[in-house]
Structures are given as structure tokens and as C-alpha cells.
Protein backbone atom coordinates (compact mmCIF):
# COMPACT_ATOMS: atom_id res chain seq x y z
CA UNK A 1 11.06 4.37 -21.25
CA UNK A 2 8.05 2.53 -22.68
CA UNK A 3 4.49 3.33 -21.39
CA UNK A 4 4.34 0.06 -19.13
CA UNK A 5 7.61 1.27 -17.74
CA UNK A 6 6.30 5.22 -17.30
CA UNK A 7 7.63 6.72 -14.14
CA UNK A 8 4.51 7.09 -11.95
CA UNK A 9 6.27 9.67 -10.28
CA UNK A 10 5.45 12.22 -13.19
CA UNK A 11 2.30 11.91 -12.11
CA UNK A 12 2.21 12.69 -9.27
CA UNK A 13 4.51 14.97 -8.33
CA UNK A 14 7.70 13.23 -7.28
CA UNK A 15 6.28 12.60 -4.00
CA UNK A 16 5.51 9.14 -1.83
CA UNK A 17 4.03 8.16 1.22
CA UNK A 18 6.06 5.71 2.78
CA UNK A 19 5.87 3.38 5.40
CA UNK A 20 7.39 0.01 6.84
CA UNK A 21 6.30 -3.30 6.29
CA UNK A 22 8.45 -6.07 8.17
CA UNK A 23 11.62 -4.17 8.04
CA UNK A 24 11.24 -2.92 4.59
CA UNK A 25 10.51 0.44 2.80
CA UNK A 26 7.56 0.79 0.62
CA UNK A 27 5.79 3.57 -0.90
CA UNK A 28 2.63 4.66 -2.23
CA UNK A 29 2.10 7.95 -4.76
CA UNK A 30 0.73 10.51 -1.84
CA UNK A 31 -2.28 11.14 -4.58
CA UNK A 32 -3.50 7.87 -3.67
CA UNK A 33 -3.38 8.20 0.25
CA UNK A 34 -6.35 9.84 1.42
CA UNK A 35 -5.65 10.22 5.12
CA UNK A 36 -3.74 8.60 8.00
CA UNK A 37 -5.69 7.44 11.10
CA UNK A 38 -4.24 5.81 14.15
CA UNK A 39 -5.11 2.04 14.65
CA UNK A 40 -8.60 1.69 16.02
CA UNK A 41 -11.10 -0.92 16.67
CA UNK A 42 -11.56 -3.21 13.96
CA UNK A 43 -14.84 -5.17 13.16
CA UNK A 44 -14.28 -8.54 11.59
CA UNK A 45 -16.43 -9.30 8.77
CA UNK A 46 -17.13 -13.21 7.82
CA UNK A 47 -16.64 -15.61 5.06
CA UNK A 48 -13.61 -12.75 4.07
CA UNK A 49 -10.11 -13.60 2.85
CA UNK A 50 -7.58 -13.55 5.92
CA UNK A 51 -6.26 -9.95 4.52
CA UNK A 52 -9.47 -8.54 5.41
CA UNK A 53 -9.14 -7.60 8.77
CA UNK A 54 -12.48 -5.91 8.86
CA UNK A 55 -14.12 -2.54 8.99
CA UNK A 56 -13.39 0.20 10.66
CA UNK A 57 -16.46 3.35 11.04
CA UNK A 58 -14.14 6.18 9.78
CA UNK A 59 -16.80 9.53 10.28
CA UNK A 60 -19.73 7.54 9.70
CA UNK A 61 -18.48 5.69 6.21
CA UNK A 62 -17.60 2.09 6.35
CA UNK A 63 -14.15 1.34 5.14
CA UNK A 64 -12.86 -2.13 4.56
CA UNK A 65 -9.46 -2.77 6.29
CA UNK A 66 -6.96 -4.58 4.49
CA UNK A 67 -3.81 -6.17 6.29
CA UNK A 68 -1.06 -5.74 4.15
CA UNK A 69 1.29 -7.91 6.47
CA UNK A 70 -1.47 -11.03 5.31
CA UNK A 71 -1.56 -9.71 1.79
CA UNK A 72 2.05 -9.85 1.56
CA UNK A 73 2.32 -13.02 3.53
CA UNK A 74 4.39 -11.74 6.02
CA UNK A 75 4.88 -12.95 9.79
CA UNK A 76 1.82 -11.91 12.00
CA UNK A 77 2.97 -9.46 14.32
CA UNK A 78 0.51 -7.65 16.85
CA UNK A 79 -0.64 -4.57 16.46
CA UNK A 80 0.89 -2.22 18.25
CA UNK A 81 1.11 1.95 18.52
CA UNK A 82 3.51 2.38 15.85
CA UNK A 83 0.66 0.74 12.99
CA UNK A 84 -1.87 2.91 11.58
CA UNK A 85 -4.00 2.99 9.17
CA UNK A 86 -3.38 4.61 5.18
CA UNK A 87 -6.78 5.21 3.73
CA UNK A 88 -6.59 4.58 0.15
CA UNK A 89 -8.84 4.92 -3.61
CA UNK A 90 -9.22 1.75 -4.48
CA UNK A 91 -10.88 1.96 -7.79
CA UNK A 92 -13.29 4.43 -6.44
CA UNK A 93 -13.77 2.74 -3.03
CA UNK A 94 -12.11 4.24 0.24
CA UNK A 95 -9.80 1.13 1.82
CA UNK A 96 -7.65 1.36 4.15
CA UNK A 97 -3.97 -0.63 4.89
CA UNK A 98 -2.48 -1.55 8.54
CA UNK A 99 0.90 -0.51 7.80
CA UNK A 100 3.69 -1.25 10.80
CA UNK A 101 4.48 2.44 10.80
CA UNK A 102 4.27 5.51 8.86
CA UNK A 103 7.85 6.68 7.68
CA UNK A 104 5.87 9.91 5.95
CA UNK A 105 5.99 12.54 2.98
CA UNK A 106 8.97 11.74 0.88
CA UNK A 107 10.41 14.09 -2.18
CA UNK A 108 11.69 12.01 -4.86
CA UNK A 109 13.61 13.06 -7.84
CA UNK A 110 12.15 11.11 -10.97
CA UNK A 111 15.71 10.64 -11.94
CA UNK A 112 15.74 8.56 -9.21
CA UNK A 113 13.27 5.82 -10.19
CA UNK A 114 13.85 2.62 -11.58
CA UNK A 115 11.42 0.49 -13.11
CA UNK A 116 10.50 -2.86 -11.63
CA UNK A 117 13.43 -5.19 -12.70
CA UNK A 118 12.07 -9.10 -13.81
CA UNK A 119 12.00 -11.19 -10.71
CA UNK A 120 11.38 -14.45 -12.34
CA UNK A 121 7.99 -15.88 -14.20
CA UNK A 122 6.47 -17.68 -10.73
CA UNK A 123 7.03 -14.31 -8.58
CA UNK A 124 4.00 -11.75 -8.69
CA UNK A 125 5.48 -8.37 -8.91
CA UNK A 126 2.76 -6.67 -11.40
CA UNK A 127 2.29 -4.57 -7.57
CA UNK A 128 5.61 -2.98 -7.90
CA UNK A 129 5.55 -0.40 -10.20
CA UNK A 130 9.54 0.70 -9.48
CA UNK A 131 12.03 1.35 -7.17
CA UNK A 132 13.72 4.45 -5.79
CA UNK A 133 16.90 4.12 -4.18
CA UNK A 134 17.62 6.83 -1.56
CA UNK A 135 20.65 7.13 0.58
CA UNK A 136 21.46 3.77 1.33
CA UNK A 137 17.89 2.84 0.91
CA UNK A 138 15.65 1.21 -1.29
CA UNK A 139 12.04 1.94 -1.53
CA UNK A 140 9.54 -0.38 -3.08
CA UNK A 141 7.01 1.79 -5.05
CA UNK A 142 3.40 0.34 -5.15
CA UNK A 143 0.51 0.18 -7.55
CA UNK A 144 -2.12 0.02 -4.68
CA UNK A 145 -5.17 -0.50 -7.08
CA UNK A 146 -2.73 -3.73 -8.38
CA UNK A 147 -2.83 -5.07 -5.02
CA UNK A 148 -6.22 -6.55 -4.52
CA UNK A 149 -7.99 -7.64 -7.68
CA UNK A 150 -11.13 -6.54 -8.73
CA UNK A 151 -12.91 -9.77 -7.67
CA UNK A 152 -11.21 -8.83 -4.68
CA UNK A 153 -12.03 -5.91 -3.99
CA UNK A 154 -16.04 -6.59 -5.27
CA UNK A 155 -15.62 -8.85 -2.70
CA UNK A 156 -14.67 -6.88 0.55
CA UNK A 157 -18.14 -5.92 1.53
């Protein structure tokens, strides 16, 4: 396996966070989660891209909220109990990601992983880092500091 295809499970321990987006399975390395809170109220912000929901006072810090249904250009759905929130280390800066719902603390054999396969030159996947397939189901792995730029994310606030 080349070093653009390492298994970013070795580093962290063979274990994800998942959760569901529209239907499907995705997960983040649990090193990069920093907590789960329930959905709360949101403050928009303006003149931000429609993925940023907001902010959200989390123990008096101010964390930019990032809709990942938007991001992903996905149906709007309302929020509802099952969302929540995944805090997240964006390149040093606490985000956080409305998920639909929290699917939790997954052990993953790295013999399980499969790199990202080619999706064609006018699909973005540099997000995806790999695949696990578990069961009968397939979770997309995430790079979560791939998901928002750095212009983006010097952009949030």
C-alpha cells in the first residue's frame, strides 16, 4: 500500500465513529471526534456559505456548525431528535457536524479497509479516505480536515 493509500486506521486504533447521513454509513477516526452533543439552538451567522449553519455556545467557546447534509448536497431534511452534533479538530479549530444520527463506536479490523477506489476525474472524492465493508455494510471513511478547505474553514468566523 503506498503512503497516499495508508490505512488511516493504523492510526488510530482500528476504531470509527459512525453515523448516518441520508441513508448512508459514514465514519470518522474516533481521534478526531471530540464530543457528541445533542442538537441545540443554532445562531446563524451572515454572508456564510449555506453549510454553515451557524454557531452554537458549547461551555462558553464558540464553535462553528457545519451541515454536512448542505456540504454533501443532500436533500434538506429537518432537524429532528435523532441529529446531533460531532464536535470535530479541524486543523486546530473545534467544528462541529449535524449528522442525522449517531450509529456510535465501531471496532474495525484494518484488514478490513479498502482504499478509496477512482470514481471518475469530475467526482470529488479526495474526502474519502477508504471504505470498510462490515456485514452487509459499507462504511464511507472520512478525512474530516479534507472536507472544508482551508479558505473555508478561515472563513467560518
Amino acid at each position: 500500500m503506498s503512503p497516499a493509500q495508508e490505512n488511516p486506521l493504523n492510526k488510530s486504533t482500528g476504531k470509527l465513529l459512525s453515523f448516518l447521513l441520508d441513508g448512508r454509513e459514514y465514519g470518522i477516526r474516533i481521534l478526531e471526534a471530540r464530543e457528541v452533543v445533542e442538537i441545540q439552538n443554532i445562531d446563524p451567522v451572515p454572508r456564510t456559505p449555506s453549510f454553515m449553519r451557524g454557531v452554537i455556545n458549547l461551555r462558553g467557546k464558540i464553535v462553528p456548525i457545519v451541515d454536512m447534509r448542505r456540504k454533501f448536497n443532500l436533500e434538506h431534511k429537518e432537524t429532528d431528535k435523532d441529529n446531533c452534533i460531532i464536535v470535530v479538530d479541524l486543523n486546530g479549530m473545534l467544528t462541529g457536524i449535524i449528522v442525522d444520527q449517531l450509529v456510535g463506536v465501531i471496532s474495525i479490523d484494518a484488514e478490513k479497509y479498502e482504499p478509496s477506489p477512482q470514481l471518475g476525474k469530475n467526482i470529488r472524492s479526495d474526502y474519502i479516505s477508504g471504505m470498510i465493508k462490515l456485514d452487509e455494510r459499507v462504511i464511507i471513511i472520512l478525512e474530516i480536515e479534507k472536507i472544508l478547505s482551508n479558505d473555508e474553514i478561515d472563513n467560518l468566523l
